[in-house]
Structure formats: structure tokens, C-alpha cells
Protein backbone atom coordinates (compact mmCIF):
# COMPACT_ATOMS: atom_id res chain seq x y z
CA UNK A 1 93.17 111.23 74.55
CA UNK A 2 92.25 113.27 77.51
CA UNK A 3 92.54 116.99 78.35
CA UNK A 4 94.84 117.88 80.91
CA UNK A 5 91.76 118.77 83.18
CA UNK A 6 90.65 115.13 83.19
CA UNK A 7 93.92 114.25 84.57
CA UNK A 8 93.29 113.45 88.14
CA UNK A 9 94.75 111.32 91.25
CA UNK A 10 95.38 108.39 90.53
CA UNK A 11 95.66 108.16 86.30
CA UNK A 12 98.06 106.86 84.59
CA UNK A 13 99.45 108.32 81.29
CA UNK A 14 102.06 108.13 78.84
CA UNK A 15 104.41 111.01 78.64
CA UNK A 16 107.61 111.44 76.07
CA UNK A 17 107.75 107.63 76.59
CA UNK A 18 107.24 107.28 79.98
CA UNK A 19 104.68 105.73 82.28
CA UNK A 20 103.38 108.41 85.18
CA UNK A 21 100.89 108.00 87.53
CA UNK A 22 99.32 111.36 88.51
CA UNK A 23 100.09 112.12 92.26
CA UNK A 24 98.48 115.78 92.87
CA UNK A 25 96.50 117.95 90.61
CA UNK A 26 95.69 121.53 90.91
CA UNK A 27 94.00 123.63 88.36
CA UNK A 28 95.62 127.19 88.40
CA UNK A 29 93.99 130.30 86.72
CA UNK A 30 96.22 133.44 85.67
CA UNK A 31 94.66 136.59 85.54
CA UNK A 32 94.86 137.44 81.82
CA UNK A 33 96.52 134.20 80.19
CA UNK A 34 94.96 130.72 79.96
CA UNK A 35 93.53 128.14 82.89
CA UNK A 36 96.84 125.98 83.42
CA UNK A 37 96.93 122.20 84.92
CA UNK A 38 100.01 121.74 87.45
CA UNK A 39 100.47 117.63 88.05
CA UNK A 40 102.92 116.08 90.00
CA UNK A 41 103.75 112.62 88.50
CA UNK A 42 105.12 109.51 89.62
CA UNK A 43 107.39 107.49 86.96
CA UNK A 44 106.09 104.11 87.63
CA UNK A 45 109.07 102.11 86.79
CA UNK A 46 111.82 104.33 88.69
CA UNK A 47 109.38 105.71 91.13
CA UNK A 48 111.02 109.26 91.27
CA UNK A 49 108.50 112.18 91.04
CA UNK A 50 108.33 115.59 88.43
CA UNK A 51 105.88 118.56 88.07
CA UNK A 52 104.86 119.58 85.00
CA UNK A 53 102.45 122.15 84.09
CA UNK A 54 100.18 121.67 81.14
CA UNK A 55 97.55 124.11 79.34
CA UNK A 56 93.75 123.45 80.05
CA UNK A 57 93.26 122.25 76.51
CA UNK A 58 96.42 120.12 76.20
CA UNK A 59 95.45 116.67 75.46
CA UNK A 60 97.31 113.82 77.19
CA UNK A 61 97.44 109.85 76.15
CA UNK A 62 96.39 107.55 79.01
CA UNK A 63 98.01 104.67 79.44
CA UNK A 64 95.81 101.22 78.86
CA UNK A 65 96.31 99.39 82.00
CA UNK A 66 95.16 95.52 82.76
CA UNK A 67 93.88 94.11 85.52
CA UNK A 68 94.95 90.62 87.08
CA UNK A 69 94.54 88.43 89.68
CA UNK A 70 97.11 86.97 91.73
CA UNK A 71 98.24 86.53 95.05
CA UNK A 72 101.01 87.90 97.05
CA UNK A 73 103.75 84.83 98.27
CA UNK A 74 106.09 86.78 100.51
CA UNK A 75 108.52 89.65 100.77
CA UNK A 76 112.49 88.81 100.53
CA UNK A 77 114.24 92.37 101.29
CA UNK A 78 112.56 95.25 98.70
CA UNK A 79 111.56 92.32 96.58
CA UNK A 80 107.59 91.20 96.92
CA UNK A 81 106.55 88.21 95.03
CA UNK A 82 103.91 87.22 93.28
CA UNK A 83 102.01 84.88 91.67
CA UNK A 84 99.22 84.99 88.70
CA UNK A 85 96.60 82.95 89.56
CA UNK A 86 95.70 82.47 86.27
CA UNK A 87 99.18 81.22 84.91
CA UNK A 88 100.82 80.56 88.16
CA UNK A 89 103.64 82.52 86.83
CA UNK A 90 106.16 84.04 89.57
CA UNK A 91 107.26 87.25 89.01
CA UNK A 92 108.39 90.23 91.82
CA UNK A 93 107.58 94.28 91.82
CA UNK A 94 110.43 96.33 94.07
CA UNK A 95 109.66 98.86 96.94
CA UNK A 96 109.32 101.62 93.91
CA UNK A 97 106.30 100.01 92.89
CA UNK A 98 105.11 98.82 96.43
CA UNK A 99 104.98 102.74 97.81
CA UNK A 100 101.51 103.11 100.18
CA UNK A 101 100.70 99.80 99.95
CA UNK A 102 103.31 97.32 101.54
CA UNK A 103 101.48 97.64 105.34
CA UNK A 104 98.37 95.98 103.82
CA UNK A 105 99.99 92.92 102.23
CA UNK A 106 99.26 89.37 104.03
CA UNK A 107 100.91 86.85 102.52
CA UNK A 108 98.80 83.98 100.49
CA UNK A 109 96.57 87.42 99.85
CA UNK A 110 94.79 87.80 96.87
CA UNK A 111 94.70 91.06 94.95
CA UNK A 112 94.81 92.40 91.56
CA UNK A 113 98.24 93.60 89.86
CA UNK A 114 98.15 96.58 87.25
CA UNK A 115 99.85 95.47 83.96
CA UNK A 116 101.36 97.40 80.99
CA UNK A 117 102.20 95.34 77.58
CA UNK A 118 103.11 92.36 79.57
CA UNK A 119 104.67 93.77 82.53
CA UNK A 120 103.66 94.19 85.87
CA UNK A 121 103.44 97.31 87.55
CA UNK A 122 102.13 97.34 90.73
CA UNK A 123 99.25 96.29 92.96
CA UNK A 124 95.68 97.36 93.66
CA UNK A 125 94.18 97.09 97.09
CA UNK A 126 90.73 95.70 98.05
CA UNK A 127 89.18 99.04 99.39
CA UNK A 128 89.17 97.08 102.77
CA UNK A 129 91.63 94.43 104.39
CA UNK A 130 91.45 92.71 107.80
CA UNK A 131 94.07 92.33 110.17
CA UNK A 132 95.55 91.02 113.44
CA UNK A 133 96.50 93.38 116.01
CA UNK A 134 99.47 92.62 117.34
CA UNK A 135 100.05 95.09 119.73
CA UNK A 136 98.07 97.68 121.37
CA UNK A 137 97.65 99.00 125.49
CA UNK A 138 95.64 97.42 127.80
CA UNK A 139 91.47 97.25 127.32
CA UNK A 140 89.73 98.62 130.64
CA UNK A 141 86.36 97.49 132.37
CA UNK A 142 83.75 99.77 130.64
CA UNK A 143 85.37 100.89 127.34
CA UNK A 144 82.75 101.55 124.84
CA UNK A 145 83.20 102.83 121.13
CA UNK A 146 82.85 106.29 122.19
CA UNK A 147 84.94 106.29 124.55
CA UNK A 148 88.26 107.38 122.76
CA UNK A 149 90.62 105.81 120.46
CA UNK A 150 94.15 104.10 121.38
CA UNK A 151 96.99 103.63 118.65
CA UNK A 152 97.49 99.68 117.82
CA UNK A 153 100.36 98.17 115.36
CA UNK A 154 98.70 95.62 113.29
CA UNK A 155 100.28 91.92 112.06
CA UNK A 156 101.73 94.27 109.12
CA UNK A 157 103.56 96.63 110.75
CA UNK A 158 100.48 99.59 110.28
CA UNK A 159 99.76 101.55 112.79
CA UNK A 160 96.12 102.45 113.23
CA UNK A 161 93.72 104.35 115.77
CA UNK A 162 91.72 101.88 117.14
CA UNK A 163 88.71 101.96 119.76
CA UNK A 164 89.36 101.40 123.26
CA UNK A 165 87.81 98.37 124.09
CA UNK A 166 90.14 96.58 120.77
CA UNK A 167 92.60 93.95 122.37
CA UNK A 168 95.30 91.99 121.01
CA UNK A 169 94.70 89.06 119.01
CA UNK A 170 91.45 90.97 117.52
CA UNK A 171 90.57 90.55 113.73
CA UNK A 172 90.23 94.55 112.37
CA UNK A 173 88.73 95.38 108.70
CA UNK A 174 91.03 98.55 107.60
CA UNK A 175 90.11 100.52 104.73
CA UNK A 176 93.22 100.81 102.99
CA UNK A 177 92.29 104.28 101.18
CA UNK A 178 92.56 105.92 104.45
CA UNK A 179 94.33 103.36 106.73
CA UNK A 180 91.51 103.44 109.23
CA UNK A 181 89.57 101.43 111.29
CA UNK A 182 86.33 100.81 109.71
CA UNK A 183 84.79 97.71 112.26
CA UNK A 184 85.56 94.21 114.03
CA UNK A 185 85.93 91.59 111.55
CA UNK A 186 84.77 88.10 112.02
């Protein structure tokens, strides 16, 4: 058990049956009553989101997550598949699942996949990914790192701010917990 306090972005509990993952946290004081906890949860399975509002020292369950490896095959409408590369079992998540992470995924990439009793529930990044730009303006004679940033669409589809002097065809490592450019790859 945790207390509601502990509850940050990112952790996952169990709540009158259900699986949230916490979205946004504040910690609220009243003037004469108890410190309250106001989180806004994501049900993991339907992806639709709820605020609740807990008491300081309300204890909470968290939910006992595993990690596994696998690898991502390909995307077929707002299916993503999957395979474990332990048991080379298929299986696919839906865009609920996929939410913030779907302009990172190569396919034939590995990553890890949260599970719950057996199930899959969705996937979690590398804190860095490299990618292919696909499109971006022209590079000029004399464009240093300093010199200003240019927006570029990547072989996924994300867009990112990207240095000057970056061309097409270029191989970027993005940090996916900000979806920036971190450096040239390769």
C-alpha cells in the first residue's frame, strides 16, 4: 500500500477493480480541513480519464506490473503488433494503450511491454530512439548548431525541432520523454 501522496505521474494502481495509471497529481491544502491529493487517472484498458480526490493519509494499492521484452512487427489500422521475444507469442495493444508513444515505434524495434496477470498493457520506451528524417527545409552554407532550429518530420510521422545544418536522410537520437532532439546518431 501507498499513501495517496506517493501517488505520482506515471503509477499505476488498482482502484474499485480497475487498473489507472496516474496522469497529473496536485497536492491541495484547505485552510482548516486536511491536505487533500487530486489525481487524474487513466483507465488502462478503456483509456478514458477521471479525477478523483483522495485524503493525504488514504492508502492506495499499486498495481504489480511486469516487464517484457519483445519487439514491435507492424501497425494494421489502431491495431500494433507484437511479439515476445521470449515466447514468440503474437499478441496486439489498440490506440488506447498506444497514447504518446505510437511516433516512436520502428518496426522490428525492440522494447519492453508492461504486463498485468498475463495481459499486456502497453509499451515502455527506451528513454532515447533514433530516427530518419524524412523531411525537413533546405541546409544552408554555414549553419552551425547555434544557429537556430528548423521543424523536421521524422520516418514516424514526429515532428521535431531540429538544428539547422540537419538534412534529410540524417540518423537523429530523440529522447522520447520530451520528443526532442538530443544529437546525430551514427
Amino acid at each position: 500500500m501507498i499513501s495517496a501522496t506517493e501517488a505520482r505521474k506515471g503509477v499505476t494502481i488498482e482502484l474499485d477493480g480497475q487498473l489507472y495509471r496516474v496522469v497529473d497529481y496536485s497536492h491541495i491544502k484547505m485552510g482548516r480541513g486536511s491536505a487533500q491529493v487530486r489525481l487524474k487517472l487513466r483507465d488502462i484498458r478503456s483509456g478514458h480519464t477521471v479525477e478523483r480526490a483522495f485524503q493525504s493519509t488514504e492508502k492506495l494499492t499499486p498495481a504489480r506490473l511486469e516487464s517484457r521484452h519483445a519487439q514491435y512487427l507492424y501497425r494494421e489500422d489502431d491495431l500494433f503488433h507484437f511479439m515476445d521475444t521470449d515466447t514468440f507469442e503474437q499478441f496486439t495493444l489498440g490506440m488506447a494503450q498506444m497514447e504518446g508513444v505510437t511516433e516512436y515505434l520502428k518496426e522490428d524495434m525492440p522494447i519492453d511491454i508492461s504486463v498485468y496477470k498475463d495481459k499486456p498493457l502497453g509499451v515502455q520506451l527506451p528513454v532515447t530512439v533514433e530516427l530518419r528524417v524524412k523531411e525537413t527545409g533546405p541546409a544552408f552554407k554555414g549553419d552551425t548548431a547555434t544557429a537556430g532550429t528548423k521543424p523536421a518530420t521524422m520516418e514516424t510521422g514526429l515532428k521535431v525541432q531540429v538544428p539547422m545544418f540537419t538534412k534529410v536522410g540524417d540518423l537523429l537520437k530523440i529522447d522520447t520523454r520530451t520528443g526532442e532532439y538530443l544529437e546525430r546518431a551514427g
